[in-house]
PDB file of N, CA and C in Angstrom:
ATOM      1  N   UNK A   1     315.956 148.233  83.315  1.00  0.00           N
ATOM      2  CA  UNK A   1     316.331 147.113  82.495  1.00  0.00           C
ATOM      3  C   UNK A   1     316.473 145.848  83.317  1.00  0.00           C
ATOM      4  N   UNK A   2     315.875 145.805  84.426  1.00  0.00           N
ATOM      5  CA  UNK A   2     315.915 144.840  85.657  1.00  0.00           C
ATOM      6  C   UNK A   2     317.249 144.398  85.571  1.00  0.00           C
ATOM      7  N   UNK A   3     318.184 144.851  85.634  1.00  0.00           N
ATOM      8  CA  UNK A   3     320.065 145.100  86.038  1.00  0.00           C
ATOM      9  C   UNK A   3     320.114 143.911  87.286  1.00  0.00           C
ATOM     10  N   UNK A   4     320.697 142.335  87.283  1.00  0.00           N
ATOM     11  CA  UNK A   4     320.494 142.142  88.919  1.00  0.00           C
ATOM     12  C   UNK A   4     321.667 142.058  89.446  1.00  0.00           C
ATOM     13  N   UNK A   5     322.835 143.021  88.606  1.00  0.00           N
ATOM     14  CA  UNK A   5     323.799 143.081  89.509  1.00  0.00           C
ATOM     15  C   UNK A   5     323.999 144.314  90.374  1.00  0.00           C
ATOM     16  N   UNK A   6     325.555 144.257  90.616  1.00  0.00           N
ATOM     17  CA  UNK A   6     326.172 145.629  91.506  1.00  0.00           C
ATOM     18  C   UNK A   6     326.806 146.639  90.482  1.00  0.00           C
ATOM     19  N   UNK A   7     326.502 148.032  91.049  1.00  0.00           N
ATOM     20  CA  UNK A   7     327.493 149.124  90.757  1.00  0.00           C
ATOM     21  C   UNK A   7     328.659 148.936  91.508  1.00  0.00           C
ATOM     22  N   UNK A   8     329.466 148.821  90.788  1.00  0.00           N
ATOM     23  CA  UNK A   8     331.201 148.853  91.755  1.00  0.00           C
ATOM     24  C   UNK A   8     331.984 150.051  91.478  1.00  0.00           C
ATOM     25  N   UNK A   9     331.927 151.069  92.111  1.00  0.00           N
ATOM     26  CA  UNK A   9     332.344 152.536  92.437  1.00  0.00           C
ATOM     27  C   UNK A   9     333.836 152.429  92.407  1.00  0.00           C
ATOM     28  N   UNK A  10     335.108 153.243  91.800  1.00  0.00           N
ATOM     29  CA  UNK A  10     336.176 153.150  91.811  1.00  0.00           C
ATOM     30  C   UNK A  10     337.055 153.825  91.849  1.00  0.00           C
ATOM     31  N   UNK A  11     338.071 154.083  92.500  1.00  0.00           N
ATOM     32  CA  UNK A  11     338.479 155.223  93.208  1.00  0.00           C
ATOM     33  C   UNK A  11     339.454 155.905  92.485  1.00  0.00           C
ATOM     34  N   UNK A  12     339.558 155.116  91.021  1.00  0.00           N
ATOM     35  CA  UNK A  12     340.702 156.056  89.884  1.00  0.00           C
ATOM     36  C   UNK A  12     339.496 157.346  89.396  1.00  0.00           C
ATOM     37  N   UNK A  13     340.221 158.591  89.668  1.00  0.00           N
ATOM     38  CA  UNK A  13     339.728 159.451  88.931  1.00  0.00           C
ATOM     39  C   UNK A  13     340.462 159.656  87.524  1.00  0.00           C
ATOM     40  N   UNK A  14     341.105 158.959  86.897  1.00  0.00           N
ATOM     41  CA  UNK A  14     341.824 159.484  85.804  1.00  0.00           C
ATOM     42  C   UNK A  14     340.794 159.371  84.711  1.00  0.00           C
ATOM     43  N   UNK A  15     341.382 160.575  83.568  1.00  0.00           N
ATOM     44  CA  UNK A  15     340.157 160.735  82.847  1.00  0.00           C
ATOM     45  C   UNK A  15     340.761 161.069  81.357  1.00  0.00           C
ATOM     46  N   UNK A  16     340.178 160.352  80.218  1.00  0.00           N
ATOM     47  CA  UNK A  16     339.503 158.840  80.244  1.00  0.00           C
ATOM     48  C   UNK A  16     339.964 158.166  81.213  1.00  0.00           C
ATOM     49  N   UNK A  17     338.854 157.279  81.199  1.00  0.00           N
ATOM     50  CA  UNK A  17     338.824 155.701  82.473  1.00  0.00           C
ATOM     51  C   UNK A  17     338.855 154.917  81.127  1.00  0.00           C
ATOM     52  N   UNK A  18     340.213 154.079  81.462  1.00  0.00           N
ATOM     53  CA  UNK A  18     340.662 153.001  80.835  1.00  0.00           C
ATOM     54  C   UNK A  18     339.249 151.561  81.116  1.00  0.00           C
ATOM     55  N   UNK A  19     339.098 151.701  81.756  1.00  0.00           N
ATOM     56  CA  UNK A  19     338.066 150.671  82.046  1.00  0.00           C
ATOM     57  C   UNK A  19     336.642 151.139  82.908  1.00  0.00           C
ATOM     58  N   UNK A  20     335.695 151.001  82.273  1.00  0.00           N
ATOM     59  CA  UNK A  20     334.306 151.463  83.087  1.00  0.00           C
ATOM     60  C   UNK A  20     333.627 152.479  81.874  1.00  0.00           C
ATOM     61  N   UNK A  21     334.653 152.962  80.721  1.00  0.00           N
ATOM     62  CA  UNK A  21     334.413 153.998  80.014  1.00  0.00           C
ATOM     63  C   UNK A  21     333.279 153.847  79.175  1.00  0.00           C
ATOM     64  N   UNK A  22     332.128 154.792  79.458  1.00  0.00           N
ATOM     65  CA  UNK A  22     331.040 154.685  78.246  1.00  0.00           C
ATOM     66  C   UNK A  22     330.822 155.948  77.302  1.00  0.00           C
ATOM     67  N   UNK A  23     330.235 156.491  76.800  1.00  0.00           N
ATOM     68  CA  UNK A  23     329.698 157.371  75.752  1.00  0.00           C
ATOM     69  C   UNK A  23     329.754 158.358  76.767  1.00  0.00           C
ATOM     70  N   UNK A  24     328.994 158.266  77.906  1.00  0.00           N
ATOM     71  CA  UNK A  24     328.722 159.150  78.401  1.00  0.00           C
ATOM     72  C   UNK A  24     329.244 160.023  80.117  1.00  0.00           C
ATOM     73  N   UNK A  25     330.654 159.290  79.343  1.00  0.00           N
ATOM     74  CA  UNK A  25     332.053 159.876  80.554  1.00  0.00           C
ATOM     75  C   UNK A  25     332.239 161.135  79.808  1.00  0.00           C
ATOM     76  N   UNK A  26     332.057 161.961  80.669  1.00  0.00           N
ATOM     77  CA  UNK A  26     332.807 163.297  80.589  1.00  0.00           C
ATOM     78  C   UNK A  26     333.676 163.989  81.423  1.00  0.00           C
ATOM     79  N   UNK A  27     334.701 164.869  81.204  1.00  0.00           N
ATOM     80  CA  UNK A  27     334.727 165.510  82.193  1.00  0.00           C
ATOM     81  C   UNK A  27     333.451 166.028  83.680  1.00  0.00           C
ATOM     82  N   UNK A  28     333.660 166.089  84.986  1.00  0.00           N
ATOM     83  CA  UNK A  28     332.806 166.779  85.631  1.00  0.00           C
ATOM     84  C   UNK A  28     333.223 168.157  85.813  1.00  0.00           C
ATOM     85  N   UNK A  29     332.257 168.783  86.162  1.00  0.00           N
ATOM     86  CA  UNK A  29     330.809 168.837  85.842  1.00  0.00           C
ATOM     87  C   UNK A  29     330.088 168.428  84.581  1.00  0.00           C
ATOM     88  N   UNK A  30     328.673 167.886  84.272  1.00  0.00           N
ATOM     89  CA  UNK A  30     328.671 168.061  82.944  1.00  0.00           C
ATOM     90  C   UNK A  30     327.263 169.112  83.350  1.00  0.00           C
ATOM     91  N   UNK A  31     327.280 169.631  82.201  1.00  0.00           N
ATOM     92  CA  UNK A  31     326.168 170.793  82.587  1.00  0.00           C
ATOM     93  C   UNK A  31     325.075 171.013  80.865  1.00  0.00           C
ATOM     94  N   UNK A  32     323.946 170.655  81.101  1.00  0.00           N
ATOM     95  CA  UNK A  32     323.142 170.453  79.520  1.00  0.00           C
ATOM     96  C   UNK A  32     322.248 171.627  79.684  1.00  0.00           C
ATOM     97  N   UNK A  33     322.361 172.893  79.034  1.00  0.00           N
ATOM     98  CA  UNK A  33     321.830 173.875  79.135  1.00  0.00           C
ATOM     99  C   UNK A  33     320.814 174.066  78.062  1.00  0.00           C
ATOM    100  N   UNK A  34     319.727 173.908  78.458  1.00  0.00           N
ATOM    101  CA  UNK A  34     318.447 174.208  77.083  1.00  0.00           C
ATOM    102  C   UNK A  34     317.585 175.598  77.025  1.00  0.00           C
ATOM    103  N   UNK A  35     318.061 176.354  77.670  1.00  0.00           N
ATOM    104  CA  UNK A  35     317.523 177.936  77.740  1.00  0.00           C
ATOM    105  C   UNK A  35     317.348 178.128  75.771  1.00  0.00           C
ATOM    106  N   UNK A  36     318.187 177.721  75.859  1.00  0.00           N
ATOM    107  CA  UNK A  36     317.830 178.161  73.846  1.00  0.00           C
ATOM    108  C   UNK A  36     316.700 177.507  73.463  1.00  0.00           C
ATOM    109  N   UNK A  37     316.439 176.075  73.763  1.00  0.00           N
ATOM    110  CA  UNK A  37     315.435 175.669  73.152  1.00  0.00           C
ATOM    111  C   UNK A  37     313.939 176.040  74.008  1.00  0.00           C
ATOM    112  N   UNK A  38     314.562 176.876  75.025  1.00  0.00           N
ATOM    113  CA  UNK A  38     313.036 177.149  75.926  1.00  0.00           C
ATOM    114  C   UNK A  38     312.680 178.130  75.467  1.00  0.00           C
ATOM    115  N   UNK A  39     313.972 179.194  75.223  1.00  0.00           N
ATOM    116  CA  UNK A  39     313.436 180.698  74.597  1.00  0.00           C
ATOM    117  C   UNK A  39     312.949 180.675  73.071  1.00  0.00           C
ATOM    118  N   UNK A  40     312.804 178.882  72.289  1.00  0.00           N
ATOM    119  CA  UNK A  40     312.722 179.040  71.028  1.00  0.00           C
ATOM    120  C   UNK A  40     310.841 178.834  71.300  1.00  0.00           C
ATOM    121  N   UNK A  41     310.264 178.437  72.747  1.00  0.00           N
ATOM    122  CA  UNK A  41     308.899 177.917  72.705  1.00  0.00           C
ATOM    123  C   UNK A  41     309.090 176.770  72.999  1.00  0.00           C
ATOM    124  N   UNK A  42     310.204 176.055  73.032  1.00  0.00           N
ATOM    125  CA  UNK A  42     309.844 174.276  73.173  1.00  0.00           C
ATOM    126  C   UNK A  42     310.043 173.504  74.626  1.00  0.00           C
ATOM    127  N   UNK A  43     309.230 172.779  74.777  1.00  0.00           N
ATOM    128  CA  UNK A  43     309.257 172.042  76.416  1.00  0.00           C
ATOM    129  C   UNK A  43     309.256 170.908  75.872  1.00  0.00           C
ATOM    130  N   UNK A  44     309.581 170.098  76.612  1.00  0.00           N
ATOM    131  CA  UNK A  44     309.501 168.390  76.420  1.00  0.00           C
ATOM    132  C   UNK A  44     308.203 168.011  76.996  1.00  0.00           C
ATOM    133  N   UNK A  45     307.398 166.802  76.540  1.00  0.00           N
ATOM    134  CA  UNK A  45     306.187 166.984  76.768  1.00  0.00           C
ATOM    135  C   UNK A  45     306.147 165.542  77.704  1.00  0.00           C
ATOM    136  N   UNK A  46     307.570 164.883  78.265  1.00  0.00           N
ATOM    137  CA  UNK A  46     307.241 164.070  79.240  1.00  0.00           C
ATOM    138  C   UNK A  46     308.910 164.298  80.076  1.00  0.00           C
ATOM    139  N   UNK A  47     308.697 163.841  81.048  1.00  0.00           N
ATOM    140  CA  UNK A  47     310.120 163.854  81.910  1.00  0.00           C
ATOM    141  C   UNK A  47     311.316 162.523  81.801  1.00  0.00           C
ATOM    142  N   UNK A  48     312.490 163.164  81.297  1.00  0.00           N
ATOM    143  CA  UNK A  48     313.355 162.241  81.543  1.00  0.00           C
ATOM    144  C   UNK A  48     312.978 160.652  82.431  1.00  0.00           C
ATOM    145  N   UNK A  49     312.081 160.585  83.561  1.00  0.00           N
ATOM    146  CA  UNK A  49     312.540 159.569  84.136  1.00  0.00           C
ATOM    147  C   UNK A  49     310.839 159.000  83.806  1.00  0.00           C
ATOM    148  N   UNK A  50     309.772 159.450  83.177  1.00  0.00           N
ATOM    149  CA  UNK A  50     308.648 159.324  82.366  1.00  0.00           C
ATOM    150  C   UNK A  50     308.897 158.541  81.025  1.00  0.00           C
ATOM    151  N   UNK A  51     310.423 158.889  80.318  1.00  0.00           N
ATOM    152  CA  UNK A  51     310.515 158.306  79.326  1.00  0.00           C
ATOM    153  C   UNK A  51     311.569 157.122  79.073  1.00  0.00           C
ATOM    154  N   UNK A  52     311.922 157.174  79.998  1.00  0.00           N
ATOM    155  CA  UNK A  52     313.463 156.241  80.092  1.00  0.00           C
ATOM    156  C   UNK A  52     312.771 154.755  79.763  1.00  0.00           C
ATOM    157  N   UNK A  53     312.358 154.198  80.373  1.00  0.00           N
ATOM    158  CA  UNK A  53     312.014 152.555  80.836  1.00  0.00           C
ATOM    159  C   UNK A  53     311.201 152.405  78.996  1.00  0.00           C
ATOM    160  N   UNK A  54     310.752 153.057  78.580  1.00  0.00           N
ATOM    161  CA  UNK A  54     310.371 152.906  76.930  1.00  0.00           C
ATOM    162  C   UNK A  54     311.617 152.737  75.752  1.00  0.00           C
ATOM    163  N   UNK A  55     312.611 154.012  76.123  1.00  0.00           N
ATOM    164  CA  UNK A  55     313.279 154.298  75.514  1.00  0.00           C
ATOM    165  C   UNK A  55     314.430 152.936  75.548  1.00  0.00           C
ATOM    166  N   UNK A  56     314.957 152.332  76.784  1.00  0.00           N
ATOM    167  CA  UNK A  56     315.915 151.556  77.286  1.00  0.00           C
ATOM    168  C   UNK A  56     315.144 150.519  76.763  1.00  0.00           C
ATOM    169  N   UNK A  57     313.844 149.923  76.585  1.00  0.00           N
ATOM    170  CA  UNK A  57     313.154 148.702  76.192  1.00  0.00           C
ATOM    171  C   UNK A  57     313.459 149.077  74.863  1.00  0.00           C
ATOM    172  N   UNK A  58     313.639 149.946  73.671  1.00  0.00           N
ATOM    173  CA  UNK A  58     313.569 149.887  72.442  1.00  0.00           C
ATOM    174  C   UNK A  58     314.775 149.729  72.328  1.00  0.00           C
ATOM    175  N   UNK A  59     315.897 150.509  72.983  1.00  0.00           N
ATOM    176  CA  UNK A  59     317.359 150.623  72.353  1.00  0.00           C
ATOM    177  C   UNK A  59     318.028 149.299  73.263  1.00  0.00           C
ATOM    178  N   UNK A  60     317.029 147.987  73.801  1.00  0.00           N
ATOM    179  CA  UNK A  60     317.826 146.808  73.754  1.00  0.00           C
ATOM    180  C   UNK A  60     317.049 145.669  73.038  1.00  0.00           C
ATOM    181  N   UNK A  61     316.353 146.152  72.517  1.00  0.00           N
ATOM    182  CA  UNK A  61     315.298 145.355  71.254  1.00  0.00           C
ATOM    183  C   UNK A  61     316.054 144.347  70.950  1.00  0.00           C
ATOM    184  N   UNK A  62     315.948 143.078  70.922  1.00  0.00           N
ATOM    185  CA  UNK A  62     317.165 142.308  70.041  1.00  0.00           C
ATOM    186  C   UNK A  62     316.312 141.779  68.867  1.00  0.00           C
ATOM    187  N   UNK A  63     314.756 141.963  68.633  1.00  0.00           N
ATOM    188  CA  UNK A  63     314.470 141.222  67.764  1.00  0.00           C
ATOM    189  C   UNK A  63     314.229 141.879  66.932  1.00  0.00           C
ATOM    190  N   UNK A  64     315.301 143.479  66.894  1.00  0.00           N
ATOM    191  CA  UNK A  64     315.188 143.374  65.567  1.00  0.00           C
ATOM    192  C   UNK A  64     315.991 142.936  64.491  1.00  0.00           C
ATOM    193  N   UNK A  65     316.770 141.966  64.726  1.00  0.00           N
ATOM    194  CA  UNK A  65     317.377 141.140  63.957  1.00  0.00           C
ATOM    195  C   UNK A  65     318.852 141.963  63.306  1.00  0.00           C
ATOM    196  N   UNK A  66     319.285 143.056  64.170  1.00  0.00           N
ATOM    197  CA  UNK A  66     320.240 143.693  63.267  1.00  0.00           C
ATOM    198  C   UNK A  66     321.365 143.995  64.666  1.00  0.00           C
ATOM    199  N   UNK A  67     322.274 144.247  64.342  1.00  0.00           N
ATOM    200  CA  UNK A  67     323.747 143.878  64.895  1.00  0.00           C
ATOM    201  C   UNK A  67     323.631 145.739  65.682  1.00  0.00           C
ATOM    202  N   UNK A  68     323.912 145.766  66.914  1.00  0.00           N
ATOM    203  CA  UNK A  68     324.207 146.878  67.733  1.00  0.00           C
ATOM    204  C   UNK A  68     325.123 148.048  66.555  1.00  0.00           C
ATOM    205  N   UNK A  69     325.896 147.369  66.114  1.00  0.00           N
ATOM    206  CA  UNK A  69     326.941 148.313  65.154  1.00  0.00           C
ATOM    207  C   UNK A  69     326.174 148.762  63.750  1.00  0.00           C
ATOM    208  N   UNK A  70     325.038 148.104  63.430  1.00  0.00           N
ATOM    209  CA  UNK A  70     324.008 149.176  62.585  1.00  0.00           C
ATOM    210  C   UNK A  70     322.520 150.112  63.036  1.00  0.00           C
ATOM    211  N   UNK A  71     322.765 149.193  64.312  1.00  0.00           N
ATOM    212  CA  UNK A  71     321.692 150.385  65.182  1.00  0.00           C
ATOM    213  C   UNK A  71     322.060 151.793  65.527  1.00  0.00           C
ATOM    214  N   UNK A  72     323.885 151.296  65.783  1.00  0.00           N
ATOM    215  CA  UNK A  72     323.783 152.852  66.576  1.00  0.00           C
ATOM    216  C   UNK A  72     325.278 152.538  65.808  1.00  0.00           C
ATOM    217  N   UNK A  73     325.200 153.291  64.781  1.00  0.00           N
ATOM    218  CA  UNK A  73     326.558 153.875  63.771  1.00  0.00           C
ATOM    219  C   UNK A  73     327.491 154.822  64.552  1.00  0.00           C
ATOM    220  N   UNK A  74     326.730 155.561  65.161  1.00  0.00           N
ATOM    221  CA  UNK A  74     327.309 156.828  65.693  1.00  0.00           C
ATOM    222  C   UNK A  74     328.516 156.269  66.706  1.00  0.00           C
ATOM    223  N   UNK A  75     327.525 155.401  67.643  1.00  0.00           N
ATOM    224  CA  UNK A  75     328.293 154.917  68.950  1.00  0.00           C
ATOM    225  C   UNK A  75     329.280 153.805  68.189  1.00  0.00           C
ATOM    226  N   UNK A  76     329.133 152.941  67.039  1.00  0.00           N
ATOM    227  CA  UNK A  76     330.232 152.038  67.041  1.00  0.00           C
ATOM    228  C   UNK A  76     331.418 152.701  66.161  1.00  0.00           C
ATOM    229  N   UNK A  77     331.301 153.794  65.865  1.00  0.00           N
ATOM    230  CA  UNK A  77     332.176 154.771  65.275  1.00  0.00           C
ATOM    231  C   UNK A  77     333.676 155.120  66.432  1.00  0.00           C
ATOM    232  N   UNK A  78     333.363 155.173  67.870  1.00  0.00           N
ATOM    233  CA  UNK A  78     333.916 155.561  68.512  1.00  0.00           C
ATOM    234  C   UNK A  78     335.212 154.747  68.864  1.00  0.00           C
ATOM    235  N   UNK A  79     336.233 155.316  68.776  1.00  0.00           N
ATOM    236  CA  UNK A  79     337.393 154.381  68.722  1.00  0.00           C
ATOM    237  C   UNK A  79     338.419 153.476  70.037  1.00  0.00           C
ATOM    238  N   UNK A  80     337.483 153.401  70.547  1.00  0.00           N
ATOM    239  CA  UNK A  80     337.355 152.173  71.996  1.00  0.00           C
ATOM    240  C   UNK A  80     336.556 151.393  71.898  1.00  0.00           C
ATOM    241  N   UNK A  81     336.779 150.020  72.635  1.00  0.00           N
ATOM    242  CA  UNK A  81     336.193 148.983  72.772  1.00  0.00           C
ATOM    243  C   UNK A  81     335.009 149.325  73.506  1.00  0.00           C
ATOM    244  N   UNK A  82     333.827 149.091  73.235  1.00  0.00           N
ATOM    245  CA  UNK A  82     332.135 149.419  74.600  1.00  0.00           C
ATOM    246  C   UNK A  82     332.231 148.370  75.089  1.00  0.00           C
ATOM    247  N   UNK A  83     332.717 147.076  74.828  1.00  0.00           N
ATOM    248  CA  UNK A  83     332.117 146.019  75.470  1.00  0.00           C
ATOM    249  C   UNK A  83     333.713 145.184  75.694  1.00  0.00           C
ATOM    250  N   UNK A  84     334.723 145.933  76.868  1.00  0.00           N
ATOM    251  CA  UNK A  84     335.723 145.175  76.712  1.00  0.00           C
ATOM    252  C   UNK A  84     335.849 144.226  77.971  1.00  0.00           C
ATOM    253  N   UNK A  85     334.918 143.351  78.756  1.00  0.00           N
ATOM    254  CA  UNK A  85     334.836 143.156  79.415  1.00  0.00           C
ATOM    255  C   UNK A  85     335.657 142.154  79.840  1.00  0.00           C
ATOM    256  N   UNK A  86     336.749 141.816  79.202  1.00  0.00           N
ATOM    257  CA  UNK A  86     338.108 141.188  80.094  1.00  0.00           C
ATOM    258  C   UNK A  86     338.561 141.951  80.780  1.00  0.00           C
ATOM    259  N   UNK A  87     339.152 143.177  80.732  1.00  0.00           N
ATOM    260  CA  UNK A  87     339.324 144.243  81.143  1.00  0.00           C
ATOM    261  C   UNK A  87     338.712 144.141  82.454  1.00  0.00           C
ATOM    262  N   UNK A  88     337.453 144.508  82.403  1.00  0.00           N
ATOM    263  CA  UNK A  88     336.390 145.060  83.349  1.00  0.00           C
ATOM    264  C   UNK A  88     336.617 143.607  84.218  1.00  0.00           C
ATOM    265  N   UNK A  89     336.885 142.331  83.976  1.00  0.00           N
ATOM    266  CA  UNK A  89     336.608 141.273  84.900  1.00  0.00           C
ATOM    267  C   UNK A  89     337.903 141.286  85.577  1.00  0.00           C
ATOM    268  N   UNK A  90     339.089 141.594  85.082  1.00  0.00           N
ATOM    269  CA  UNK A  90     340.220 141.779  85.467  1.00  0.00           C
ATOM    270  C   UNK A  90     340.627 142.267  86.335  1.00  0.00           C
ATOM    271  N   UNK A  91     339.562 143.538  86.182  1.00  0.00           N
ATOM    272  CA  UNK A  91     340.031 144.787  87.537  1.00  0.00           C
ATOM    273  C   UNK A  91     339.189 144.771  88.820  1.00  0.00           C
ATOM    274  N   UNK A  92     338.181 143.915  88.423  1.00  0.00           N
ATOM    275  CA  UNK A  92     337.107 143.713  89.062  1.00  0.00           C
ATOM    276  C   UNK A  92     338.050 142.235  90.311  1.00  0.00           C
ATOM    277  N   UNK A  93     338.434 141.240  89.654  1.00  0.00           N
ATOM    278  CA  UNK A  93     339.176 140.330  90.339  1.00  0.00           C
ATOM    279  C   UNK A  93     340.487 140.786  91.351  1.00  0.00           C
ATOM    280  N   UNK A  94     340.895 141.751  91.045  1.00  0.00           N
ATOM    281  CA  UNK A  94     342.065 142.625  91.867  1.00  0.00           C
ATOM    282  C   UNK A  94     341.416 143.422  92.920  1.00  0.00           C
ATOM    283  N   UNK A  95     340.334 143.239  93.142  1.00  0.00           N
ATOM    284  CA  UNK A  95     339.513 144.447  94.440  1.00  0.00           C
ATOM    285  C   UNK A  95     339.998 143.664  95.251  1.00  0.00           C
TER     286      UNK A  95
END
């Protein structure tokens, strides 16, 4: 997504992370086991890092004229802020 900033790594392990938190914080390990869908016959017919740069260009589309919170219902369902970035500038200013 040509990103031109920094990752800033942080040394709270508490979990939830009050700040930094996305969809896809989990506990560690996370572990995605698809033996079921292999023993059903099915393979993916391109690789995770084959499909990403398509996928990340569609799901930041802005022209399609519709608000993040009807693109992705699921994710604005979730009952934290995604984009609380006072927060994030806050903690970021205290390093």
């Amino acid at each position: 997504m040509k990103y031109p900033g920094r990752i800033v790594g942080l040394d709270d392990n508490a979990f939830p992370a009050n700040v930094g938190r996305t969809p896809w914080s989990v506990p560690r390990p996370f572990v995605l086991d698809t033996s079921a869908a292999a023993g059903l016959g099915y393979f993916p017919v391109t690789t995770y890092a084959q499909s990403l740069g398509a996928i990340c260009d569609e799901l930041s589309d802005a022209s399609s004229g519709r608000d993040w919170c009807a693109r992705f219902p699921v994710l604005a369902s979730y009952p934290y802020d995604h984009f609380d970035y006072e927060s994030e500038d806050a903690l970021l200013a205290a390093l």
